[in-house]
C-alpha atoms as a PDB file:
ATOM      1  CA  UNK A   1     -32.523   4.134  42.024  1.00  0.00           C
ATOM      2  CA  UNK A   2     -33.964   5.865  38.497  1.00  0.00           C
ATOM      3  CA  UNK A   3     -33.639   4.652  35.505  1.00  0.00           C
ATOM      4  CA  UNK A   4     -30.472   6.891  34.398  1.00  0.00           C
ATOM      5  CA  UNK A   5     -28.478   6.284  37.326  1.00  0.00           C
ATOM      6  CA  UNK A   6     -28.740   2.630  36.895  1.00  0.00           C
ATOM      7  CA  UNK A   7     -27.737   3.242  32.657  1.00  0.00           C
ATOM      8  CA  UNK A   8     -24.625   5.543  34.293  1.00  0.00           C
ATOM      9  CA  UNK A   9     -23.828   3.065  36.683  1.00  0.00           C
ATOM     10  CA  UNK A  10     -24.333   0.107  33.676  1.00  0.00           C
ATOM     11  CA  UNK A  11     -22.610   2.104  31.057  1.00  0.00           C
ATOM     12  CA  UNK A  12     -18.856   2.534  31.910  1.00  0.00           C
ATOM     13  CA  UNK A  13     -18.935  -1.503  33.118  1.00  0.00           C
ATOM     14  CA  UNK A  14     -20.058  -2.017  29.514  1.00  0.00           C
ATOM     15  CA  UNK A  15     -17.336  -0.123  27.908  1.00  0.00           C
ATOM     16  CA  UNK A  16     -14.663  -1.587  30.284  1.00  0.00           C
ATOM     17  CA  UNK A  17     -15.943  -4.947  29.080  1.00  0.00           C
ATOM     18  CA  UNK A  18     -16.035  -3.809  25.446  1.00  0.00           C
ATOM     19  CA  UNK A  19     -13.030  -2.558  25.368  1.00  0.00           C
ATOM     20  CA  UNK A  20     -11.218  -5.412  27.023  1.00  0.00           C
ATOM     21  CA  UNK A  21     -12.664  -7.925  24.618  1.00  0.00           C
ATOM     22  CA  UNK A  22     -10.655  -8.896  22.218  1.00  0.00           C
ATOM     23  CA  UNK A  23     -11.517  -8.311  18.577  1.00  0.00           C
ATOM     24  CA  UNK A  24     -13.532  -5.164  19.227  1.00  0.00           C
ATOM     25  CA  UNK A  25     -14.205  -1.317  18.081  1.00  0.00           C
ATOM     26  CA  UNK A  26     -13.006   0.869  15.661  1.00  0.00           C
ATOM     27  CA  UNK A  27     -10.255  -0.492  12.959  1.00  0.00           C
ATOM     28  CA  UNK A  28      -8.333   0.490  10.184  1.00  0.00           C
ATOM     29  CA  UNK A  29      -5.815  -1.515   7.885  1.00  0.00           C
ATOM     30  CA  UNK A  30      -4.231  -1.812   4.565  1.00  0.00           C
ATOM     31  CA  UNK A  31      -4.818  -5.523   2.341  1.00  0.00           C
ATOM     32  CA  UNK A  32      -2.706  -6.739  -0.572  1.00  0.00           C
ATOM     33  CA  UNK A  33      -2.812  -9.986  -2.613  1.00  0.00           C
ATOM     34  CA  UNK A  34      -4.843 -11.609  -5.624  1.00  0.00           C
ATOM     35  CA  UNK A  35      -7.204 -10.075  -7.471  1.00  0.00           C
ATOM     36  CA  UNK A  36      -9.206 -11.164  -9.965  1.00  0.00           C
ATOM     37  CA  UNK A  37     -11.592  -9.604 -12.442  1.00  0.00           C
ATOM     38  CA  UNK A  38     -14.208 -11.699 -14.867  1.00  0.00           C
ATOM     39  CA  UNK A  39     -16.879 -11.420 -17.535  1.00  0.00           C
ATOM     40  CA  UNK A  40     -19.153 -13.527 -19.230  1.00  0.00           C
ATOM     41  CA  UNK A  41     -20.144 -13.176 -22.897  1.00  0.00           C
ATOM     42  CA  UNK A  42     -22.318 -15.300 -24.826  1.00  0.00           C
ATOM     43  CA  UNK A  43     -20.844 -15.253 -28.693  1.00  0.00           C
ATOM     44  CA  UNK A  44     -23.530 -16.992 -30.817  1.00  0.00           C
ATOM     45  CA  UNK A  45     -22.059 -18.921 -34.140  1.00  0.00           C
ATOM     46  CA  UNK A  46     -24.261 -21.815 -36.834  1.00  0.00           C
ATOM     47  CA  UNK A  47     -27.443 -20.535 -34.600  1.00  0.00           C
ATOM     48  CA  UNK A  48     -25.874 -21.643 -31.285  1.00  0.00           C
ATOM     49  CA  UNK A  49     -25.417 -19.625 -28.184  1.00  0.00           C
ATOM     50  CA  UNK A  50     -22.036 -20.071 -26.055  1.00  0.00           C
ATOM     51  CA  UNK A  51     -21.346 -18.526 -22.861  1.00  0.00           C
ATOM     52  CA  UNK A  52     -18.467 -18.706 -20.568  1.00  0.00           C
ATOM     53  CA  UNK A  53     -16.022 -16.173 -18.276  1.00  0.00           C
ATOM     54  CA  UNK A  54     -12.989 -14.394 -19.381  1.00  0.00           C
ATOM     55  CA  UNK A  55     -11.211 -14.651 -15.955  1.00  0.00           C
ATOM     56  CA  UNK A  56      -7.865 -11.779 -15.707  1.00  0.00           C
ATOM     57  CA  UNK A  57      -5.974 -12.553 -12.186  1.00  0.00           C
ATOM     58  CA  UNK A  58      -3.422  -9.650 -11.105  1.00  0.00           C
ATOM     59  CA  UNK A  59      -1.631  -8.164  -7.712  1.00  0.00           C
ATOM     60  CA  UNK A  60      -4.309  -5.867  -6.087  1.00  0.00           C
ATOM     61  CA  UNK A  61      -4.822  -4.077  -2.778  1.00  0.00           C
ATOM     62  CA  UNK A  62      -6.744  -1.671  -0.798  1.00  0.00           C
ATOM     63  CA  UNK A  63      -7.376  -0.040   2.543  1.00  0.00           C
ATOM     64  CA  UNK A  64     -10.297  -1.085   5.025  1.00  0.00           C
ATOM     65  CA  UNK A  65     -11.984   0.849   7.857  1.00  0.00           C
ATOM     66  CA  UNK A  66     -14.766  -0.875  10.231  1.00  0.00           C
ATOM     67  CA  UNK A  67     -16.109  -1.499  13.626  1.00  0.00           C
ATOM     68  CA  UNK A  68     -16.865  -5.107  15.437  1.00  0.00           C
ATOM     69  CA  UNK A  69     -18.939  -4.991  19.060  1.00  0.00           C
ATOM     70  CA  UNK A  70     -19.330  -7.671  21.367  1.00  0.00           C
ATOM     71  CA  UNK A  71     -22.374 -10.336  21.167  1.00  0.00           C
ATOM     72  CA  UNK A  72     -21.585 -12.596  23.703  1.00  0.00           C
ATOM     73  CA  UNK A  73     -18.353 -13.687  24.908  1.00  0.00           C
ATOM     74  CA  UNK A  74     -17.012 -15.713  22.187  1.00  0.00           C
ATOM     75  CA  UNK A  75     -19.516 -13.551  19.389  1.00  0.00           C
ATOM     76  CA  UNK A  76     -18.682 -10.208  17.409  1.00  0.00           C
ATOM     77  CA  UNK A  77     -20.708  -8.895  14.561  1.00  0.00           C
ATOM     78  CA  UNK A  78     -19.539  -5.475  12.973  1.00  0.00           C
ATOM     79  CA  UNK A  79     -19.499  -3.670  10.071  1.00  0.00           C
ATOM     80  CA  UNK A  80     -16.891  -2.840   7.392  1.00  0.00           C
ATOM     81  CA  UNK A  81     -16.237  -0.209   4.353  1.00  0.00           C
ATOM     82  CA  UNK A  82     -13.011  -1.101   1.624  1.00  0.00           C
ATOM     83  CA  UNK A  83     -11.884   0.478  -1.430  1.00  0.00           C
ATOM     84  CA  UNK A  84      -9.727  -1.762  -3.444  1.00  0.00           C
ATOM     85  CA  UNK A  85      -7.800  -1.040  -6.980  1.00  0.00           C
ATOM     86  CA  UNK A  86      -5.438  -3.345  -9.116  1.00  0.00           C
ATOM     87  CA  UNK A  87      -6.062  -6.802 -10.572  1.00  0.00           C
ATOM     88  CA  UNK A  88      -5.559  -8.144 -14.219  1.00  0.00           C
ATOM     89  CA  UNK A  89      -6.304  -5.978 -17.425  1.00  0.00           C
ATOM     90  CA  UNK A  90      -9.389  -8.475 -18.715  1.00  0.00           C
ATOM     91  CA  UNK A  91      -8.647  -8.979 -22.279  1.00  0.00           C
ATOM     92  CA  UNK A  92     -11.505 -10.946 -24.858  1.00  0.00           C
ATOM     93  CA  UNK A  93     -10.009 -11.226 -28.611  1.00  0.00           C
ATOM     94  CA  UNK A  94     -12.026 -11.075 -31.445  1.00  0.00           C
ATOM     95  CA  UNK A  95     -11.625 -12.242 -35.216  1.00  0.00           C
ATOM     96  CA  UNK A  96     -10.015  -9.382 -37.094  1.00  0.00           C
ATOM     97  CA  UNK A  97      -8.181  -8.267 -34.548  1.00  0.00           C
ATOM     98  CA  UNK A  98     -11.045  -6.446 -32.487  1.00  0.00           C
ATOM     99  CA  UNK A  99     -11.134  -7.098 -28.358  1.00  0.00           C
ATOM    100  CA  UNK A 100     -12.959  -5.976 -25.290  1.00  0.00           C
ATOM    101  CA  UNK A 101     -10.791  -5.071 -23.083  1.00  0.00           C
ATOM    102  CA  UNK A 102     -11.845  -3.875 -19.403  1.00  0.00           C
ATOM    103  CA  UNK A 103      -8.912  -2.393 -17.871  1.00  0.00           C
ATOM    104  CA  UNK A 104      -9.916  -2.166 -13.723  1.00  0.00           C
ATOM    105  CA  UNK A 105      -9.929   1.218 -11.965  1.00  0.00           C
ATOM    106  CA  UNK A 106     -11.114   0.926  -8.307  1.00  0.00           C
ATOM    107  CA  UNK A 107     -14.093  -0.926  -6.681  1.00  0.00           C
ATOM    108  CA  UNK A 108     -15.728  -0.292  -3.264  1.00  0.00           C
ATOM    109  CA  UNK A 109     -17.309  -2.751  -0.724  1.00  0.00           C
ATOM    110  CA  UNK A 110     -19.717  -2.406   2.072  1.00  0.00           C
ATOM    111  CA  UNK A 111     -20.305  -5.759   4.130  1.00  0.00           C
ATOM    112  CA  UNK A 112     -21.136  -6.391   7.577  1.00  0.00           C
ATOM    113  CA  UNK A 113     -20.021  -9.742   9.285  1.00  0.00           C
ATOM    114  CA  UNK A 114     -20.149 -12.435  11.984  1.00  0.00           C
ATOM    115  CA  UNK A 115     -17.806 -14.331  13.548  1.00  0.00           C
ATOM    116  CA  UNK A 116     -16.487 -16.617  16.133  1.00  0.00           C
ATOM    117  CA  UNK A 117     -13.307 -15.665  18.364  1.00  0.00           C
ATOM    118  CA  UNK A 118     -11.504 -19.013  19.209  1.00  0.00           C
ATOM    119  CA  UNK A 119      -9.129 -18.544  22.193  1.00  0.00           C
ATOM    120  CA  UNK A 120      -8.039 -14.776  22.485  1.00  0.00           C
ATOM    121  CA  UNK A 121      -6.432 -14.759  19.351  1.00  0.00           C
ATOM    122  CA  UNK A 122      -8.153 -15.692  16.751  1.00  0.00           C
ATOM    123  CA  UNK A 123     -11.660 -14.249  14.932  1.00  0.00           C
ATOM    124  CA  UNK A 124     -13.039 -16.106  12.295  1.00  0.00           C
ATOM    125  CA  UNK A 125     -15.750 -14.439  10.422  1.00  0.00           C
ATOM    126  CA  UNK A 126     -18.464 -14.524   7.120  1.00  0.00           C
ATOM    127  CA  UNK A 127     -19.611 -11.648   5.400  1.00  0.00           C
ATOM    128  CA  UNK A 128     -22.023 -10.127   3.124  1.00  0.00           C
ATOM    129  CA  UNK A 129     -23.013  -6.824   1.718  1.00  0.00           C
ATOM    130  CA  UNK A 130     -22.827  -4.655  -1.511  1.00  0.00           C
ATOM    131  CA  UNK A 131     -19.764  -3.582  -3.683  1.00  0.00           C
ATOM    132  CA  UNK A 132     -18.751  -3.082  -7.506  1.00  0.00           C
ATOM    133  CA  UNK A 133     -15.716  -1.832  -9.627  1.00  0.00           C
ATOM    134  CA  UNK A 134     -15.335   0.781 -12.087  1.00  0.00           C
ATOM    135  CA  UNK A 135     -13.347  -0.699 -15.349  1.00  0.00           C
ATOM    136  CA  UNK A 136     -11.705   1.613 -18.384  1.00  0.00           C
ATOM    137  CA  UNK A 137     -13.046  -0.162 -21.209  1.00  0.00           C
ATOM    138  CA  UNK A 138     -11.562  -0.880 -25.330  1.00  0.00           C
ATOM    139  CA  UNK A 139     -14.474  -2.180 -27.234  1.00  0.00           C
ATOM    140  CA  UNK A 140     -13.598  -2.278 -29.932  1.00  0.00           C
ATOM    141  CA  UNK A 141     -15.114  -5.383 -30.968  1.00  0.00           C
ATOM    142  CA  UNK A 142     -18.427  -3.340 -30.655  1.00  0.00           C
ATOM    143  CA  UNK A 143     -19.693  -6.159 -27.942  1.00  0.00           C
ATOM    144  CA  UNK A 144     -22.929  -4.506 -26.636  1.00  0.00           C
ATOM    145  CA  UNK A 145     -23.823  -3.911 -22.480  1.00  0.00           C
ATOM    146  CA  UNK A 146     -20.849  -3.769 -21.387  1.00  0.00           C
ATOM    147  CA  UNK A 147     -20.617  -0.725 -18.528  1.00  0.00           C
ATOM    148  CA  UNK A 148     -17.742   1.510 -16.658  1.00  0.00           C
ATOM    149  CA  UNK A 149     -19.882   0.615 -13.412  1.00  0.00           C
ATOM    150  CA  UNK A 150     -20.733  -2.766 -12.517  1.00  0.00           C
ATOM    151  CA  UNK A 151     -22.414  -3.366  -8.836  1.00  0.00           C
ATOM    152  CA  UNK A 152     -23.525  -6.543  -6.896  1.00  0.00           C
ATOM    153  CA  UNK A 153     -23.631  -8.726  -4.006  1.00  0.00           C
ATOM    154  CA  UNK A 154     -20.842  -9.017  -2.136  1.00  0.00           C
ATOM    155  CA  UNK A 155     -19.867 -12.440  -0.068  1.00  0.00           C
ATOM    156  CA  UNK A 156     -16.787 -13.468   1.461  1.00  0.00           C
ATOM    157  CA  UNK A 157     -15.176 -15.102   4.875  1.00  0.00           C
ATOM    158  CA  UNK A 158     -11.537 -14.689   6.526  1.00  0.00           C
ATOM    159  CA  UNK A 159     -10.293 -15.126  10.130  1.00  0.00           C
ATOM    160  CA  UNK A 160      -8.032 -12.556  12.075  1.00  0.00           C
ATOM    161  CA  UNK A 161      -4.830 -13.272  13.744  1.00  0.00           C
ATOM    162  CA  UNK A 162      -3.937 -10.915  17.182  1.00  0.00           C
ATOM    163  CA  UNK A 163      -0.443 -10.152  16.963  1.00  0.00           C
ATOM    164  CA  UNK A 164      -1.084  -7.656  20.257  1.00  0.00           C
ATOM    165  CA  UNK A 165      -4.159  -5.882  21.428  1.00  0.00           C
ATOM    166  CA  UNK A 166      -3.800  -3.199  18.831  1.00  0.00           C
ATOM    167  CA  UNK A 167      -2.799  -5.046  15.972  1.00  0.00           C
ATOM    168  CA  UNK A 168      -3.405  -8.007  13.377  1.00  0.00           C
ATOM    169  CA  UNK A 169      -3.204  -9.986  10.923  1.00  0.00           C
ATOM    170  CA  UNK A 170      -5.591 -11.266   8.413  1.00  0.00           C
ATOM    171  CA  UNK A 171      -6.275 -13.542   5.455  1.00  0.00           C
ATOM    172  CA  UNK A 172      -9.596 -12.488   3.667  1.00  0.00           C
ATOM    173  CA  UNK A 173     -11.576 -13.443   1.024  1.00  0.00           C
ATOM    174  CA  UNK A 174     -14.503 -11.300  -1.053  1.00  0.00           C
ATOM    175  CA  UNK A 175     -16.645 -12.184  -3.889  1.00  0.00           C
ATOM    176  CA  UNK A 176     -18.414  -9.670  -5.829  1.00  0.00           C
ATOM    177  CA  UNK A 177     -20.515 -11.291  -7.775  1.00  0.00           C
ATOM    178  CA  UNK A 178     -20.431 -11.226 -11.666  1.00  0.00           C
ATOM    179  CA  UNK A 179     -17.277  -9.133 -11.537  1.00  0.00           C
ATOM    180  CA  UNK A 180     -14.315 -10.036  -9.075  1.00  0.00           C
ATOM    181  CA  UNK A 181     -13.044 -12.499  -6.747  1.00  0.00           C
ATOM    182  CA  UNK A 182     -10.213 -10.910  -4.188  1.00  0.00           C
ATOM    183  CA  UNK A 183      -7.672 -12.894  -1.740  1.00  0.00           C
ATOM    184  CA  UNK A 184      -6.125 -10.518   0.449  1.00  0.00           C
ATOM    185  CA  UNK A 185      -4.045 -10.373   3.640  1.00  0.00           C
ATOM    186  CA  UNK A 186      -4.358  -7.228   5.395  1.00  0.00           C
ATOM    187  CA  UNK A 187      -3.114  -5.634   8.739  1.00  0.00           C
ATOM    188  CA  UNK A 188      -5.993  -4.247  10.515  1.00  0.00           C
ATOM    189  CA  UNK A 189      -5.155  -1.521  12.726  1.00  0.00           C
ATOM    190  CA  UNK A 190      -7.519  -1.402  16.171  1.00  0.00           C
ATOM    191  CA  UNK A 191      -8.363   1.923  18.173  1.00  0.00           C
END
């Protein structure tokens, strides 16, 4: 037998398998939930420096796309792509009258993740990647570095429900670091 008869012959078992597996291929899904957006400042005042984060929580959401494959039987890994908006306006007073205020836009994530399917309906995952979130922003307290953009790490866990092959439910969790914490449940969509 060559080489390419044995990949035909190998290939469409594979994909049967694959596609049989629970928790597996191409996805798509809406999330909605908590949303929070934070930023530290360090005010200085009698020669001391004092830093701590202005935290602003508020109903977000977003829509998700990714793509899980099978590791083993009970394994996935897979990647993921997210665009969130909403959250709390983040407002810092000032004597005077003055405040920063960073009013959120929309952020982006890219992660991939890990996980564990327990039985044949649940997936329970970790993730990691990049992300940010683009804020309107008041200053005018004249506070200085403060950006439209801001971009980090991203980390986060969650665990997937099967309602039927197709579809889901989920309960997910992101950190982006320095800027936003989100708790979402979503309904992820599989193809």
């Amino acid at each position: 037998m060559t080489i390419l008869a044995v990949a035909a012959a190998w290939m469409p078992a594979a994909a049967m398998a694959q596609a049989e597996a629970p928790f597996t291929g191409t996805y798509v899904g809406g999330e909605a939930g908590a949303l929070e957006h934070h930023i530290y400042l360090e005010t200085q005042s009698g020669g001391t420096t004092t830093g701590r984060y202005h935290r602003a929580w508020g109903v977000g959401g977003g829509l998700f796309v990714g793509h899980d494959v099978v590791v083993s039987e009970h394994f996935r890994i897979g990647g993921e792509a997210g665009l969130t908006t909403g959250g709390g306006d983040n407002v810092v007073p000032f004597a005077g009258g003055a405040e920063l205020r960073l009013e959120p836009r929309y952020g982006y994530r890219v992660s991939l993740h890990g996980g564990v399917v327990l039985g044949s309906s649940l997936f329970v995952y970790a993730s990691g990647g990049y992300g940010g979130n683009n804020y309107r922003i008041r200053n005018t307290a004249g506070v200085a570095d403060v950006h439209e953009w801001g971009s980090s790490f991203v980390v986060g866990a969650g665990a997937e429900y099967r309602i039927s092959p197709r579809l889901g439910i989920r309960i997910d969790y992101k950190h982006v670091d320095n800027q936003s914490h989100q708790f979402f449940v979503g309904v992820p969509v599989r193809f």
